[in-house]
N, C-alpha and C. Protein backbone atom coordinates (compact mmCIF):
# COMPACT_ATOMS: atom_id res chain seq x y z
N UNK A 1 6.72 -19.17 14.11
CA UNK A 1 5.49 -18.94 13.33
C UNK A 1 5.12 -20.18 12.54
N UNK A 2 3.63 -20.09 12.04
CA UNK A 2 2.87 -21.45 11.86
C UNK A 2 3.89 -21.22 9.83
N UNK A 3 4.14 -22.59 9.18
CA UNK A 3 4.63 -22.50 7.91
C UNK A 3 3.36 -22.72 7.58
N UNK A 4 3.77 -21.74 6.05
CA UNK A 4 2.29 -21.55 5.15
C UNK A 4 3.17 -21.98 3.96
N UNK A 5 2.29 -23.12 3.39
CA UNK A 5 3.12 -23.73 1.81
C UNK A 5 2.74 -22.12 0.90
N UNK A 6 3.45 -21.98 0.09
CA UNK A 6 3.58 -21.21 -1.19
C UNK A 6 2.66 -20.96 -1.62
N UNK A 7 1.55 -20.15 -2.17
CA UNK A 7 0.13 -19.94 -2.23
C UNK A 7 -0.91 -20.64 -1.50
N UNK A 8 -0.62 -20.44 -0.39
CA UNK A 8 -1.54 -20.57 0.33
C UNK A 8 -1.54 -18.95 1.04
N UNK A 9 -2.94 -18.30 0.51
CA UNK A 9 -3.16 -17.25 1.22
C UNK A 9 -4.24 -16.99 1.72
N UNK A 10 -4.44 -15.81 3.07
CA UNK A 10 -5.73 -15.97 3.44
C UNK A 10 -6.97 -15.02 2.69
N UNK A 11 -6.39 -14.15 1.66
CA UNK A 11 -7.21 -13.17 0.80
C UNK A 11 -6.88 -13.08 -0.13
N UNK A 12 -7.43 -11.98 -1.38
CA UNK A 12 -6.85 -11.63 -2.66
C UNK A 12 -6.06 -10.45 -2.06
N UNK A 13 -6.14 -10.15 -1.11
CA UNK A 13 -5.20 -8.74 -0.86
C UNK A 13 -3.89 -9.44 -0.76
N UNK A 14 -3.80 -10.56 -0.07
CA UNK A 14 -2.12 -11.24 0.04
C UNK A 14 -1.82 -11.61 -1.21
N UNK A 15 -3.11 -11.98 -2.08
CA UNK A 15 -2.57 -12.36 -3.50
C UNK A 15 -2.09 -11.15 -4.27
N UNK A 16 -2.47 -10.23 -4.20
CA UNK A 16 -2.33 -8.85 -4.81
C UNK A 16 -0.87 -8.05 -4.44
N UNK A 17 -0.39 -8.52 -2.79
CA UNK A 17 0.79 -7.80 -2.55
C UNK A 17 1.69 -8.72 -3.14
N UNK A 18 1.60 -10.20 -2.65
CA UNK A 18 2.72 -11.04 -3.01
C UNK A 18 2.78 -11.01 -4.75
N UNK A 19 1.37 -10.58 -5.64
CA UNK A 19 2.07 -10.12 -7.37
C UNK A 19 2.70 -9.13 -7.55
N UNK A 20 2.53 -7.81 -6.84
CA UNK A 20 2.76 -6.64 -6.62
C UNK A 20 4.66 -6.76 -6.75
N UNK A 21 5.00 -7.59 -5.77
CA UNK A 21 6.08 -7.55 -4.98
C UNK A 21 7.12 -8.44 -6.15
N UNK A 22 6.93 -9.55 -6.45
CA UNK A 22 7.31 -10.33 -7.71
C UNK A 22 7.25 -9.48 -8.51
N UNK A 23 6.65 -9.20 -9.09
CA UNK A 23 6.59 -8.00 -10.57
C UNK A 23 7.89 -6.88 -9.98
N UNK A 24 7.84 -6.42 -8.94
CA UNK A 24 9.32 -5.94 -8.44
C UNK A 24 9.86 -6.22 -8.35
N UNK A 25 10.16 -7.30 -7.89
CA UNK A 25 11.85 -8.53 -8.15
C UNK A 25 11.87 -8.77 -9.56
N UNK A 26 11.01 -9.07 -9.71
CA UNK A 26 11.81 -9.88 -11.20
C UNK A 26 12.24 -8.32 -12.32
N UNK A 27 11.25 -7.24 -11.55
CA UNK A 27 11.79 -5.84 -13.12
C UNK A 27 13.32 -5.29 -12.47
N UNK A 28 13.20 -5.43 -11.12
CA UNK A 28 15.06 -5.57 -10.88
C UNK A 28 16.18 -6.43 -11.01
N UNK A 29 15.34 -7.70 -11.76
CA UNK A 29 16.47 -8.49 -12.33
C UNK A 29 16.43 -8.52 -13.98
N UNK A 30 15.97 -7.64 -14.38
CA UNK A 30 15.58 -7.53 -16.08
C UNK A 30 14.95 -8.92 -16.40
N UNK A 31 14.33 -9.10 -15.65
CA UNK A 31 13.54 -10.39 -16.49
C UNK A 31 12.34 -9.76 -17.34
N UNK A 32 12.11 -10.81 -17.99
CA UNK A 32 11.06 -10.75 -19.38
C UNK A 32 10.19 -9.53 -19.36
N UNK A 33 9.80 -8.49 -19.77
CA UNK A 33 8.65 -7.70 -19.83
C UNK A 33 7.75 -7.70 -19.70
N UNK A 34 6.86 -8.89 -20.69
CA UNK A 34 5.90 -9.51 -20.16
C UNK A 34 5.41 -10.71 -19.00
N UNK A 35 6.16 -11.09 -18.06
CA UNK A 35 6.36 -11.82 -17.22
C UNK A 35 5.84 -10.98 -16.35
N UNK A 36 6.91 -9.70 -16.25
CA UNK A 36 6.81 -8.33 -15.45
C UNK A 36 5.58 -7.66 -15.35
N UNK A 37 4.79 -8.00 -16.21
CA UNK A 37 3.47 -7.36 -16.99
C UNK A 37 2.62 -8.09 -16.45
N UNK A 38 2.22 -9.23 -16.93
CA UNK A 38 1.25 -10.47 -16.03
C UNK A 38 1.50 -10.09 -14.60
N UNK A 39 1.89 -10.32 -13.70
CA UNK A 39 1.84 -9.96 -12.42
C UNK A 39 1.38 -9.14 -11.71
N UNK A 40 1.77 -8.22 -12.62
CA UNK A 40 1.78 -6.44 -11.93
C UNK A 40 -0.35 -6.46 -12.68
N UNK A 41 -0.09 -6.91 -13.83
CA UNK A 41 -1.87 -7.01 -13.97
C UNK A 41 -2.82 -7.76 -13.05
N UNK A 42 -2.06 -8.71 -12.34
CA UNK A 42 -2.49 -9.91 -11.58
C UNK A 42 -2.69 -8.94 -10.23
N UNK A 43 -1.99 -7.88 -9.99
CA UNK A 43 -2.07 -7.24 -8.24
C UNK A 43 -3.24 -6.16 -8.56
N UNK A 44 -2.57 -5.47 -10.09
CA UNK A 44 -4.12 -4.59 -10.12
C UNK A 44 -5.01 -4.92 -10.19
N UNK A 45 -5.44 -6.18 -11.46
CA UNK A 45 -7.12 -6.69 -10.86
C UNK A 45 -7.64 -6.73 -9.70
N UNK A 46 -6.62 -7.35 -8.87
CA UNK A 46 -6.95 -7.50 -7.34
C UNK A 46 -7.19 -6.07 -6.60
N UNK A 47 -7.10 -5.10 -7.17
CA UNK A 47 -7.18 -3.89 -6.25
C UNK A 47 -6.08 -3.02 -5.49
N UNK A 48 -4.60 -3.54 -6.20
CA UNK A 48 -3.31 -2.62 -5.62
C UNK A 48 -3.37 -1.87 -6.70
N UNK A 49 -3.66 -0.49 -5.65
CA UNK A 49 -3.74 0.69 -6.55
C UNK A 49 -2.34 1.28 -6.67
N UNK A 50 -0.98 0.75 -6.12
CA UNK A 50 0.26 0.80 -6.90
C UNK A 50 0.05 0.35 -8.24
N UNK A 51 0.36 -1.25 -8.01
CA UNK A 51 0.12 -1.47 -9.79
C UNK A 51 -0.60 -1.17 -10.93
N UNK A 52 -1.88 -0.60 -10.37
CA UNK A 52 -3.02 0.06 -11.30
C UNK A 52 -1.96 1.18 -11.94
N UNK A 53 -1.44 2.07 -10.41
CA UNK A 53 -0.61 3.71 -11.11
C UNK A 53 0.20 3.35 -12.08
N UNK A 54 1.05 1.90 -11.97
CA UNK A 54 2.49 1.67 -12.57
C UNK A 54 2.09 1.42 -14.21
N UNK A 55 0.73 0.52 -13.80
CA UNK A 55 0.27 0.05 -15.49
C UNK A 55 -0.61 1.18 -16.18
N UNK A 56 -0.64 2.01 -15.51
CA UNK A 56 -1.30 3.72 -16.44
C UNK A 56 -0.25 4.16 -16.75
N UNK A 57 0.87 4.11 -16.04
CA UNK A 57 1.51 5.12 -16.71
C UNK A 57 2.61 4.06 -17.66
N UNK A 58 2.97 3.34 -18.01
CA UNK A 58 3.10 2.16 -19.06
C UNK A 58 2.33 2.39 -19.79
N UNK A 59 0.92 2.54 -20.03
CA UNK A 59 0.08 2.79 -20.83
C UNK A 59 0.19 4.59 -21.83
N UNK A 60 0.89 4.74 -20.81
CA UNK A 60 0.00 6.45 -21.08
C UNK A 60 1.61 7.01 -21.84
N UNK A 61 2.68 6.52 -21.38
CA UNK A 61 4.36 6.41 -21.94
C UNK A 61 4.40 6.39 -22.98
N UNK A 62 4.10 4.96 -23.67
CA UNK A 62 3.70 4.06 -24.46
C UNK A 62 2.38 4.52 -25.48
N UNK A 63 2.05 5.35 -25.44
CA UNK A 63 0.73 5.60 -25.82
C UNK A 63 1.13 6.64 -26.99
N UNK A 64 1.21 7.67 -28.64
CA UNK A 64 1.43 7.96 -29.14
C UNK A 64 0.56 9.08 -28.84
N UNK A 65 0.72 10.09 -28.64
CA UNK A 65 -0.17 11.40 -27.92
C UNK A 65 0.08 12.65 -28.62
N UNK A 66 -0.40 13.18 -29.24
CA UNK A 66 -0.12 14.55 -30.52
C UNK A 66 0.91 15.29 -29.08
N UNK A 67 1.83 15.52 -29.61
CA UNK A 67 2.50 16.45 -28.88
C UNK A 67 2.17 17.66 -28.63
N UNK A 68 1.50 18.28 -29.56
CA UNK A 68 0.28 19.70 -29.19
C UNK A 68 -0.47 19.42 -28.04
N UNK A 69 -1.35 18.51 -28.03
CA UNK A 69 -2.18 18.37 -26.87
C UNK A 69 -1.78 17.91 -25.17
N UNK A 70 -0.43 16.96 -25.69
CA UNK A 70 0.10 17.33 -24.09
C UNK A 70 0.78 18.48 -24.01
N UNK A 71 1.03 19.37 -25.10
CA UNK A 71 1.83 20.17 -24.28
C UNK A 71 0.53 21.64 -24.15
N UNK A 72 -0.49 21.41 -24.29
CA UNK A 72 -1.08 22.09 -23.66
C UNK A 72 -2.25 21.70 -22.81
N UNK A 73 -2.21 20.41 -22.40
CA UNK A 73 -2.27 19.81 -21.22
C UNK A 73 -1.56 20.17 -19.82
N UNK A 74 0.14 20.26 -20.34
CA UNK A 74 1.43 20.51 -19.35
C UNK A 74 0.89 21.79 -19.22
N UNK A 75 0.58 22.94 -20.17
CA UNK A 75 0.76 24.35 -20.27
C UNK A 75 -0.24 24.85 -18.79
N UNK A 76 -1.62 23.94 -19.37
CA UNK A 76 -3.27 23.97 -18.23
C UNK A 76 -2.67 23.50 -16.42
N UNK A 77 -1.54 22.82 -16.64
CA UNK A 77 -1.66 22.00 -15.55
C UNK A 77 -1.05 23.12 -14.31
N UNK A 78 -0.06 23.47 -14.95
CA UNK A 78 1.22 24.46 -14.50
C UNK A 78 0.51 25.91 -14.56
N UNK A 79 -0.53 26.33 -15.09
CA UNK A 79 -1.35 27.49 -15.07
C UNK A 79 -2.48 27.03 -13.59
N UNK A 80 -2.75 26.22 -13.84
CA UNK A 80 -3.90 25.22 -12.68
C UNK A 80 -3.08 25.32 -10.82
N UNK A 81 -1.31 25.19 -11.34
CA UNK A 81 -0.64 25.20 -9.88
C UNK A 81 -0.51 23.66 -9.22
N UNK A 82 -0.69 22.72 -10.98
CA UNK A 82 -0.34 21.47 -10.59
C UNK A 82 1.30 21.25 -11.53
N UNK A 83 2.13 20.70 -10.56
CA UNK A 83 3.22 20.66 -11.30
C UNK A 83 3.92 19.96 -12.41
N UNK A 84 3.45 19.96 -13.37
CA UNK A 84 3.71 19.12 -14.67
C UNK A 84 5.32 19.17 -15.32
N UNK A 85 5.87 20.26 -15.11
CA UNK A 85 7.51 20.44 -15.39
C UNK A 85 7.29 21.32 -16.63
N UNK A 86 7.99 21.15 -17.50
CA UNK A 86 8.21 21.26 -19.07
C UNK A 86 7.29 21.31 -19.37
N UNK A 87 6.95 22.39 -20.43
CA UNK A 87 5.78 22.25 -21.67
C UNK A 87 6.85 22.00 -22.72
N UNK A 88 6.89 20.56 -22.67
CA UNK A 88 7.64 20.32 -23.86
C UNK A 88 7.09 18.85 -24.75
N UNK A 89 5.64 18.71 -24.22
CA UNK A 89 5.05 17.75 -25.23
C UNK A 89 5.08 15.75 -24.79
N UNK A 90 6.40 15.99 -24.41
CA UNK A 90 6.87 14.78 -23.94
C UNK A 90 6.02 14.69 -22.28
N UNK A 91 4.75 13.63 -22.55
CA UNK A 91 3.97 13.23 -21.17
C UNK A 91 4.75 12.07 -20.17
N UNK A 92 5.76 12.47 -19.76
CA UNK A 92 6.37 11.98 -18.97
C UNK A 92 5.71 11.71 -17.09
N UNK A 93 6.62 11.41 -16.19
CA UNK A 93 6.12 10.98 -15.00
C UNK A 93 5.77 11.96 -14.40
N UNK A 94 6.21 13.05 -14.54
CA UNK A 94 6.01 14.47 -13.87
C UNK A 94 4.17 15.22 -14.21
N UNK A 95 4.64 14.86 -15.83
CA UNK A 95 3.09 15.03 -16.30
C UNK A 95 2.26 14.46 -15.70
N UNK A 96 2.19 13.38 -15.85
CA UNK A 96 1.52 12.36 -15.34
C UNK A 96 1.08 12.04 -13.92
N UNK A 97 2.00 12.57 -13.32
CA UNK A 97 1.41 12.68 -11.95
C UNK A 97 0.64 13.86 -11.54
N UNK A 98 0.91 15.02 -12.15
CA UNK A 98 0.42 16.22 -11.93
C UNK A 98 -1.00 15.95 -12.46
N UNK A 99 -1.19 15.96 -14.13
CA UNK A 99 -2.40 15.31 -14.42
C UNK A 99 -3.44 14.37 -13.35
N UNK A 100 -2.94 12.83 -13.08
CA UNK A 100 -3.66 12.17 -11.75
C UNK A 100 -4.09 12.79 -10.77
N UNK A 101 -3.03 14.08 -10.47
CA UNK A 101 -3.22 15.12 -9.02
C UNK A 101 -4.88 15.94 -9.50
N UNK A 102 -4.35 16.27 -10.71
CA UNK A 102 -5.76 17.51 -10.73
C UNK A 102 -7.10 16.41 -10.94
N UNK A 103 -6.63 15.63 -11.54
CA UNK A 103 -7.81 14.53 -11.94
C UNK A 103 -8.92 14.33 -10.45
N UNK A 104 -7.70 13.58 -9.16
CA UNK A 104 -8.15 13.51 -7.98
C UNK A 104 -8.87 14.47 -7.15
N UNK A 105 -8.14 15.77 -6.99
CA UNK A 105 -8.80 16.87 -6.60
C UNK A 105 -9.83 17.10 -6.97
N UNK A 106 -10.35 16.92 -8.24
CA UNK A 106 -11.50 17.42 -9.40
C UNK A 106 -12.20 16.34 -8.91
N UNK A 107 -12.90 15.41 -8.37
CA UNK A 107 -13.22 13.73 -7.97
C UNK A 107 -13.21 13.71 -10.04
N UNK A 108 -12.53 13.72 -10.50
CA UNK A 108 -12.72 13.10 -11.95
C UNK A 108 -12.37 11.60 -12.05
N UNK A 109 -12.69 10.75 -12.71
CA UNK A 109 -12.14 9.32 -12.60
C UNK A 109 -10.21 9.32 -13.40
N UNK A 110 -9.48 9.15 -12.17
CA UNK A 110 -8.25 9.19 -12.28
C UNK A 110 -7.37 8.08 -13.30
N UNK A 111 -6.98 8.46 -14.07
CA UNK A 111 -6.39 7.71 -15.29
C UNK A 111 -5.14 8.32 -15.37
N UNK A 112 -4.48 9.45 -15.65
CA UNK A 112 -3.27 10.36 -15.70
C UNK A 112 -3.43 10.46 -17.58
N UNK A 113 -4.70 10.02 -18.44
CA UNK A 113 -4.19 9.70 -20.28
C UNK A 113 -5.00 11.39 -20.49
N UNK A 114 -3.64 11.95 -21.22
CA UNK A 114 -4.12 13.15 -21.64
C UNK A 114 -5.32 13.12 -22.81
N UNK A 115 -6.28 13.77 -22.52
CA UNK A 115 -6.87 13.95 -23.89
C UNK A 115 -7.87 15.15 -24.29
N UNK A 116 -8.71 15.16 -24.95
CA UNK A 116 -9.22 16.49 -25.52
C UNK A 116 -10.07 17.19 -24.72
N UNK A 117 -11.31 15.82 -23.95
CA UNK A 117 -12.35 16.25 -22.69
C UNK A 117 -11.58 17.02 -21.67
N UNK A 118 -10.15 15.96 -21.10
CA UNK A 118 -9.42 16.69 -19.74
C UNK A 118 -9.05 17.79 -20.06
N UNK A 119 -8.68 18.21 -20.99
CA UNK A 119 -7.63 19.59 -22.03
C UNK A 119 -9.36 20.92 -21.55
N UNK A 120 -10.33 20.42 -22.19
CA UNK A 120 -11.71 21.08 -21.78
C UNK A 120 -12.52 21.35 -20.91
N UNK A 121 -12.30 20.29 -19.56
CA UNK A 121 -12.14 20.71 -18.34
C UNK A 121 -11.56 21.64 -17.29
N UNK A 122 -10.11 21.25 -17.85
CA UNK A 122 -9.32 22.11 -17.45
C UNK A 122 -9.47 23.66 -17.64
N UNK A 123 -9.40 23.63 -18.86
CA UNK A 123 -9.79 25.02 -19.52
C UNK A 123 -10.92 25.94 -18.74
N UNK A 124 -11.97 25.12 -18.35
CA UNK A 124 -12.87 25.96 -17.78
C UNK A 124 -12.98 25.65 -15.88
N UNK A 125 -11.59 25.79 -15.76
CA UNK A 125 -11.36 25.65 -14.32
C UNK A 125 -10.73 26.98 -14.12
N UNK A 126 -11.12 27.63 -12.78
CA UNK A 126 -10.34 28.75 -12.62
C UNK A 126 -8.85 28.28 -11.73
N UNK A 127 -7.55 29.37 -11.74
CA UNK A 127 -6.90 28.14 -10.66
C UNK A 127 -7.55 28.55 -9.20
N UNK A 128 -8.09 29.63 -8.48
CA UNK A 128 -8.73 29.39 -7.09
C UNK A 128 -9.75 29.04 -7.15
N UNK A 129 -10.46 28.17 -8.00
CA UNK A 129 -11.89 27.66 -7.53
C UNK A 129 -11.94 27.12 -6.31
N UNK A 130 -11.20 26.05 -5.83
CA UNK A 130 -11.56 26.05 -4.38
C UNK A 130 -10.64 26.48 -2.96
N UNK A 131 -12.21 26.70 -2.32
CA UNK A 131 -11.32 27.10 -1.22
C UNK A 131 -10.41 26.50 -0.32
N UNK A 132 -9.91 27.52 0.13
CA UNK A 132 -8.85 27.02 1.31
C UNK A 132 -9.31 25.78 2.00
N UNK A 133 -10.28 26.08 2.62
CA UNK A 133 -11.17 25.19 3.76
C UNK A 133 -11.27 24.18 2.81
N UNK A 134 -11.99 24.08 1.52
CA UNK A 134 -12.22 22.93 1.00
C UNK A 134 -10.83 21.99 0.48
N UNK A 135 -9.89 22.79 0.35
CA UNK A 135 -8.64 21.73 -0.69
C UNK A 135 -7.86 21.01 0.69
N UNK A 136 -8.09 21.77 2.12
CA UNK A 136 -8.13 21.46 3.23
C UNK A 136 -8.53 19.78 3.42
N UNK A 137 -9.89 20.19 3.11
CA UNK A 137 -11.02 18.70 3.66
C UNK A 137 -10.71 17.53 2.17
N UNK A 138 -10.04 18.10 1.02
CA UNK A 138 -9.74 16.98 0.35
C UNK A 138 -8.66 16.21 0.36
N UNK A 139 -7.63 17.78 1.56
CA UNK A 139 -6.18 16.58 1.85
C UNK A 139 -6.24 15.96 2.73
N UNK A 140 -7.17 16.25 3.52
CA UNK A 140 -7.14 14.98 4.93
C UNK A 140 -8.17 13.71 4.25
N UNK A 141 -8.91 14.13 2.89
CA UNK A 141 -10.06 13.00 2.70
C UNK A 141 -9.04 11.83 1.76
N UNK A 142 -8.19 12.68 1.01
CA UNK A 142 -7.02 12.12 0.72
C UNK A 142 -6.04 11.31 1.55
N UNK A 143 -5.78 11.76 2.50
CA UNK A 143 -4.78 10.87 3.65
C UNK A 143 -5.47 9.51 3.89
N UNK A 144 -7.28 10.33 4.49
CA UNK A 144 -8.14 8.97 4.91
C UNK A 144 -7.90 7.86 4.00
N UNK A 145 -7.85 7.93 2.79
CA UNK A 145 -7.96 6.91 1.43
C UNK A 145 -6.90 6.23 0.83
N UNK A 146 -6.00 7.03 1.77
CA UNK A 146 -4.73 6.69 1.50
C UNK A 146 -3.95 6.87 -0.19
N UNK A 147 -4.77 7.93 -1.10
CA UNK A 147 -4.86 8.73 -2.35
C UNK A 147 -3.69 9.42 -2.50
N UNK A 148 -2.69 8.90 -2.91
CA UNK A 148 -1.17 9.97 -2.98
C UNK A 148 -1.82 11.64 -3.93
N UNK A 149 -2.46 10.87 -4.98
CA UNK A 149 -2.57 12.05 -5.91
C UNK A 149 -3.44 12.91 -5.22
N UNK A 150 -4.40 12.49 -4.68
CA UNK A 150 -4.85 13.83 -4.01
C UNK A 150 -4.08 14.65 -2.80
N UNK A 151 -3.71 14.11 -2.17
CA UNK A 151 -2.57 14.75 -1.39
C UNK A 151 -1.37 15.21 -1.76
N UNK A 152 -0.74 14.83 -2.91
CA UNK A 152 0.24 15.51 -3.49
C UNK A 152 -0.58 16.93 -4.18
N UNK A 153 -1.47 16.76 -5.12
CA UNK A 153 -2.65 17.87 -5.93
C UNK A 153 -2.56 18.74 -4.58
N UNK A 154 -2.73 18.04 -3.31
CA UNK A 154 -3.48 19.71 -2.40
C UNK A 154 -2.16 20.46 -2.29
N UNK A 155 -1.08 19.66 -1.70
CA UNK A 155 0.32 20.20 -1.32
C UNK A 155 0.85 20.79 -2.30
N UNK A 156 0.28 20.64 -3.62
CA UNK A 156 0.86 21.70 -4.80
C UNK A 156 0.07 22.72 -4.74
N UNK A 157 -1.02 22.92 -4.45
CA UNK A 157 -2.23 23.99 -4.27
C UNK A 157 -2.33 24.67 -2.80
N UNK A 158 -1.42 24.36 -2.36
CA UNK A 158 -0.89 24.97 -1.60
C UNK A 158 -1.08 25.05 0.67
N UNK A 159 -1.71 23.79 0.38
CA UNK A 159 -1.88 23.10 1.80
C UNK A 159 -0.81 23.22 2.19
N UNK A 160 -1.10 23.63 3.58
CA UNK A 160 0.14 23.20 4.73
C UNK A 160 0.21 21.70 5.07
N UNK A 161 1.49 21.33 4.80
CA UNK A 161 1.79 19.97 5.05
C UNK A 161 1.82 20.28 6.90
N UNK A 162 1.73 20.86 7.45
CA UNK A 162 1.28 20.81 8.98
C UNK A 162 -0.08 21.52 9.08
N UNK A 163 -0.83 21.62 8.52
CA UNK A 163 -2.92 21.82 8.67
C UNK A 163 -2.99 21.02 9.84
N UNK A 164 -3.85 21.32 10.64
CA UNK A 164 -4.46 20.61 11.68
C UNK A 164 -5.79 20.44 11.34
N UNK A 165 -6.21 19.33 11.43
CA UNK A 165 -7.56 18.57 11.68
C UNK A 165 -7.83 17.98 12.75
N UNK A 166 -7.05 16.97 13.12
CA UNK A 166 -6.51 16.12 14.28
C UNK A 166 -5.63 15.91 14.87
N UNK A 167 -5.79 15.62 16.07
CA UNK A 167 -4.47 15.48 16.85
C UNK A 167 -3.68 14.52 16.19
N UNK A 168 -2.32 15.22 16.08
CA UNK A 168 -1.04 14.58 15.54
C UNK A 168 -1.13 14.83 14.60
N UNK A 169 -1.85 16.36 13.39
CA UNK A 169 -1.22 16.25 12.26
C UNK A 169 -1.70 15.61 11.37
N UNK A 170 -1.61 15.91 9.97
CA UNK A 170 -1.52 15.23 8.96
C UNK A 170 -0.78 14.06 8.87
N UNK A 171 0.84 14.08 9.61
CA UNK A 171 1.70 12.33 9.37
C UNK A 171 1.07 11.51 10.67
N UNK A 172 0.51 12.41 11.76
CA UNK A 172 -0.48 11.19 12.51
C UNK A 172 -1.66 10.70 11.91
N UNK A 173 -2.42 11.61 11.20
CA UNK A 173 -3.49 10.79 10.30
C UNK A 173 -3.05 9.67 8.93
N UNK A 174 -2.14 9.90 8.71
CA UNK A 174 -1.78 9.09 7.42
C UNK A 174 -1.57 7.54 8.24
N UNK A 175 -1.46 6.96 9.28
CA UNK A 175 -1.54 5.96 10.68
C UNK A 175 -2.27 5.64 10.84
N UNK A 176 -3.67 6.50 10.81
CA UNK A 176 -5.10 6.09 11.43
C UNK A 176 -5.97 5.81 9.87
N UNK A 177 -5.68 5.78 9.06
CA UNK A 177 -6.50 5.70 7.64
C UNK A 177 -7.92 4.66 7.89
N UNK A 178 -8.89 5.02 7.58
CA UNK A 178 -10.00 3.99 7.95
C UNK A 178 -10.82 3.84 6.83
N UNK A 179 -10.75 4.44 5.70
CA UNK A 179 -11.96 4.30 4.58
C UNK A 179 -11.56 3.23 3.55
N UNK A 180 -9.92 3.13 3.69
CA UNK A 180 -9.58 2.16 2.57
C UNK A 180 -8.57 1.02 3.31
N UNK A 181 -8.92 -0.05 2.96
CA UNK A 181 -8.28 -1.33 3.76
C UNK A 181 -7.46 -2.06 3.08
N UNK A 182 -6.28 -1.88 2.57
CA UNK A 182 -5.49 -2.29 1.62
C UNK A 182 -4.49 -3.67 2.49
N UNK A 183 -3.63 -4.11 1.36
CA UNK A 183 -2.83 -5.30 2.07
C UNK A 183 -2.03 -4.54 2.81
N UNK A 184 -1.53 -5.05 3.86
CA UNK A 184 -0.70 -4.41 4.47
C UNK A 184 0.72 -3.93 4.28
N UNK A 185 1.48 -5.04 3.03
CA UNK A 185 1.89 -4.65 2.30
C UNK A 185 1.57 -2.75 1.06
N UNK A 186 0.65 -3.00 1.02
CA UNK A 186 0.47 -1.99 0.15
C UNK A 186 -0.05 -0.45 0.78
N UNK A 187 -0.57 -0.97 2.00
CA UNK A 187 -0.56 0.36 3.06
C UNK A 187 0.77 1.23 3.86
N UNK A 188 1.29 0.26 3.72
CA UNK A 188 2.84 -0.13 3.96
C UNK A 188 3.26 1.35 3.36
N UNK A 189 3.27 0.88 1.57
CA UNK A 189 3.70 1.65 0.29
C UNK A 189 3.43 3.11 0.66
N UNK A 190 2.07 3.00 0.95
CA UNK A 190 1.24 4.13 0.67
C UNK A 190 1.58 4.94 1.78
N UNK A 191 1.63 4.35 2.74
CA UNK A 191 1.78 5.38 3.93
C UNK A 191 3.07 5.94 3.81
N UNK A 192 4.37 5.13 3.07
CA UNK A 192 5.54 6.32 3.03
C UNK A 192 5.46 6.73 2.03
N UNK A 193 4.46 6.74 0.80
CA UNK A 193 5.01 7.68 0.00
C UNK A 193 4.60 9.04 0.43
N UNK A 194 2.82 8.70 1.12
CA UNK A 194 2.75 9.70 1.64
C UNK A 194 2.97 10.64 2.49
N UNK A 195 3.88 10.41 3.40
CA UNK A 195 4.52 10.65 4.42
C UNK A 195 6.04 11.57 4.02
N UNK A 196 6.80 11.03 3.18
CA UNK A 196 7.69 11.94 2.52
C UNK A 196 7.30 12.85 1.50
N UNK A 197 6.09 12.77 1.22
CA UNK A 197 5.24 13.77 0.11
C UNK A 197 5.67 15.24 1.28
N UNK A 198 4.61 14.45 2.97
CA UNK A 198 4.88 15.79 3.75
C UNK A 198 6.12 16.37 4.43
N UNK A 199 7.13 15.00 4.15
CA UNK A 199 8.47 15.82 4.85
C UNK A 199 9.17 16.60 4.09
N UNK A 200 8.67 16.40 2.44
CA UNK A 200 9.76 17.22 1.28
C UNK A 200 9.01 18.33 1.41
């Protein structure tokens, strides 16, 4: 193969996996925090919607949150049939993903940061508002996009991780993805997380 000197890349998507990927080496060698931080900001500007998830929920950890309101955030989520764990206040990863899940399903703009509007949303959600057919067409619109949270959100709401749409399935569509064009690196990501989402 042709040698490519050290930043030399042919897109921001190679720039985005190769920060992506550094910000992972170096947080498995305990290097600096903020070192760890610059990078991983450097892949999300660019559009790796890994590092976007990793630096929300850093944000949202980190974030001082009345313990009343996540825990009846957790309380809405787990009434909703999204799996938040514990109503115990503490907005942890579980929260947080469950939150992102209903966020996605809902097309709400996905953040996972609890607060008073989402708490009021929620509230005036029934948990079967949608239908079968529809939470259906948002897990395959989910696969297309390559959207963990919405595909995890449907599989908690109760999609068959074997639904047919297309030939081969839901783990044959998660292969054919066409709406979102990520590094290949980061399609990479996406395609097994989503993929063991459907084997668990």
């Amino acid at each position: 193969p042709e040698f490519i000197r050290p930043g030399m890349y042919e897109s921001s998507k190679e720039i985005s996996a190769a920060a992506y990927r550094l910000s992972q080496l170096l947080s498995t060698r305990n290097a600096d925090g903020e070192e760890v931080q610059k990078f991983m900001k450097i892949s999300s500007d660019l559009g790796d919607s890994r590092a976007s998830r990793e630096l929300s929920f850093e944000q949202v950890r980190n974030a001082a949150h009345p313990k009343d309101l996540a825990r009846k955030i957790q309380s809405q989520l787990n009434r909703l049939g999204f799996k938040a764990g514990a109503v115990d206040g503490v907005f942890g990863q579980k929260s947080f993903d469950a939150l992102q899940a209903f966020e996605c399903i809902h097309r709400l703009p996905v953040s996972g940061v609890p607060t008073d509007d989402i708490l009021q949303t929620m509230k005036a959600k029934k948990k079967r508002l949608l239908s079968r057919e529809a939470l259906k067409e948002k897990f395959f619109k989910g696969i297309s996009n390559l959207e963990i949270d919405c595909v995890r959100g449907a599989l908690q709401l109760g999609v068959s991780p074997n639904a047919r749409k297309h030939r081969g399935g839901p783990i044959g569509s998660v292969y054919k993805y066409a709406k979102r064009l990520p590094s290949d690196d980061e399609g990479l990501g996406l395609r097994y997380q989503i993929t063991k989402f459907l084997i668990d």
